[in-house]
C-alpha atoms as a PDB file:
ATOM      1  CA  UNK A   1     -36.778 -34.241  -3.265  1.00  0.00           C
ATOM      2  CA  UNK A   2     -33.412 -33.579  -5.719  1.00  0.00           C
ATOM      3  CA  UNK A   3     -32.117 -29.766  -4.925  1.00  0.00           C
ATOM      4  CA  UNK A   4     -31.435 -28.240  -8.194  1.00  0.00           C
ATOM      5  CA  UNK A   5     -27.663 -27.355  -8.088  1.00  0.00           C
ATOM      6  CA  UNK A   6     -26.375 -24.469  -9.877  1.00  0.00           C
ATOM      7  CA  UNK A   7     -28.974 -22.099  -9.759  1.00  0.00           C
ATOM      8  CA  UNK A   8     -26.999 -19.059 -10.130  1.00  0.00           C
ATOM      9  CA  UNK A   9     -26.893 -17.065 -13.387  1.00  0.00           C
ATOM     10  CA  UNK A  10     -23.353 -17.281 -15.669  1.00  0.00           C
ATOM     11  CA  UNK A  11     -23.470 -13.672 -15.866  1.00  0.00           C
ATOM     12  CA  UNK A  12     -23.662 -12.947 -11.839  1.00  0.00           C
ATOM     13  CA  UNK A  13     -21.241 -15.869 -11.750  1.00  0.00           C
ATOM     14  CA  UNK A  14     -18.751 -13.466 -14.391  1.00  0.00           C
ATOM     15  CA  UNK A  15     -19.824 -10.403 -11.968  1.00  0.00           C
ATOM     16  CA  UNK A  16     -18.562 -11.959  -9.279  1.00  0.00           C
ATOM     17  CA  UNK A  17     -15.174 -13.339 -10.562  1.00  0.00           C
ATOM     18  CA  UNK A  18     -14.840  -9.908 -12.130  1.00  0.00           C
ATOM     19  CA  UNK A  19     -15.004  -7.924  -8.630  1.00  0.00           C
ATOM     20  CA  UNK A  20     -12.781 -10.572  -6.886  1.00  0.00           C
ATOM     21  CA  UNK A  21      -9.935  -9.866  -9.807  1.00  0.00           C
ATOM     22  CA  UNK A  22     -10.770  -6.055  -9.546  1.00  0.00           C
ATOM     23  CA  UNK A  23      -9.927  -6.467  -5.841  1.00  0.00           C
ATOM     24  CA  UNK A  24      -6.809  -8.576  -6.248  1.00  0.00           C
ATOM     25  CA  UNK A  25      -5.161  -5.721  -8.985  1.00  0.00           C
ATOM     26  CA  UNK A  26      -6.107  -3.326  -6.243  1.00  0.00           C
ATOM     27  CA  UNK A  27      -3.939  -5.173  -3.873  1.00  0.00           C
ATOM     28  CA  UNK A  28      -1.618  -5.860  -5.463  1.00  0.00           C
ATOM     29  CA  UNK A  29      -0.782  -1.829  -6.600  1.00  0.00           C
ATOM     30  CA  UNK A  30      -1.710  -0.836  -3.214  1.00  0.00           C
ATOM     31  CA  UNK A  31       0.654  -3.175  -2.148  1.00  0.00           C
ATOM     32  CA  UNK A  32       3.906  -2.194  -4.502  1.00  0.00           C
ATOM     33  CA  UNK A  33       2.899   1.507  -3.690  1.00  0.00           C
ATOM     34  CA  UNK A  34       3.582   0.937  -0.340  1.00  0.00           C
ATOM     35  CA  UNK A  35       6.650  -1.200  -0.977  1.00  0.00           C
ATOM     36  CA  UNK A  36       8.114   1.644  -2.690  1.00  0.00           C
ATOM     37  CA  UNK A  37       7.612   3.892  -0.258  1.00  0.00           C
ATOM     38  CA  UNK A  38       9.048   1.984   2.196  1.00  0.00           C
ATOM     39  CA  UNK A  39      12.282   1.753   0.075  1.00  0.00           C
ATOM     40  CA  UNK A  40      11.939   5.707  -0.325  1.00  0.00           C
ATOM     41  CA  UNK A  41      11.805   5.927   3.512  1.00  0.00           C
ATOM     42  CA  UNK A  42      14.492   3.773   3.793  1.00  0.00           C
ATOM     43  CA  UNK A  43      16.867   5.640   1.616  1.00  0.00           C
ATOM     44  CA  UNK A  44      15.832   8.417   3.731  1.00  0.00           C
ATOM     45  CA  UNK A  45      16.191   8.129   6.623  1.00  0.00           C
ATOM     46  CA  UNK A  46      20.200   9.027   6.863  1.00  0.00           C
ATOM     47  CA  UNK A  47      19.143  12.340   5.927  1.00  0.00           C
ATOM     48  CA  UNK A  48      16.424  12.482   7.875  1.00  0.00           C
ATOM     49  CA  UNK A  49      18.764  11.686  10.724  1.00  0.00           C
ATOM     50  CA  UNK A  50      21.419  14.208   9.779  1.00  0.00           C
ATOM     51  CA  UNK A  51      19.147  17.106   9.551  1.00  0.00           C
ATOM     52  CA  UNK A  52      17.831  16.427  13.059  1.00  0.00           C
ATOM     53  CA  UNK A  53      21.541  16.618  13.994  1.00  0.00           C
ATOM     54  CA  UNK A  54      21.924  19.646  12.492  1.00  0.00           C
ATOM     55  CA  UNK A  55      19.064  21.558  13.306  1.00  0.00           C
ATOM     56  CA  UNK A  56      20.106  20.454  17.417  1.00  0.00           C
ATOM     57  CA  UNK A  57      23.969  21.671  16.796  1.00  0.00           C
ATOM     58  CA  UNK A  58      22.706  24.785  15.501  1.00  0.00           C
ATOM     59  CA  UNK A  59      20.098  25.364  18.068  1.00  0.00           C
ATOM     60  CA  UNK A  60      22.646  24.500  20.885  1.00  0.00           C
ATOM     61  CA  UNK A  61      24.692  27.088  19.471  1.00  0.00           C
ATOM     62  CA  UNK A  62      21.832  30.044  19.296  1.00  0.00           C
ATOM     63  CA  UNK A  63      22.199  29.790  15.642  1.00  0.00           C
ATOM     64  CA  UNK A  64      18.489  29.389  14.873  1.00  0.00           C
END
């Protein structure tokens, strides 16, 4: 007995397609967010470093 093929609906077919690329964009900005904050922490972390430095220095000298 032939198995009719294709028995979906083109508009669930479109519904589908349409969450997968809704999913992708997502990923995609979720993706250069984190990028970018990765280059923030990056740039960062020199300063980060330097105020740790400080903040021992000046407790090592009872200045805090």
């Amino acid at each position: 007995m032939p198995t009719s093929r294709g028995d979906i609906d083109t508009d669930s077919l479109l519904k589908i397609i349409l969450v997968l690329v809704v999913v992708w964009l997502a990923l995609e900005v979720i993706g250069a967010l984190i990028e970018s904050l990765a280059a923030v922490l990056g740039l960062a972390r020199p300063i980060v470093g330097l105020a740790v430095l400080a903040l021992i220095v000046l407790w090592l000298l009872d200045e805090i």
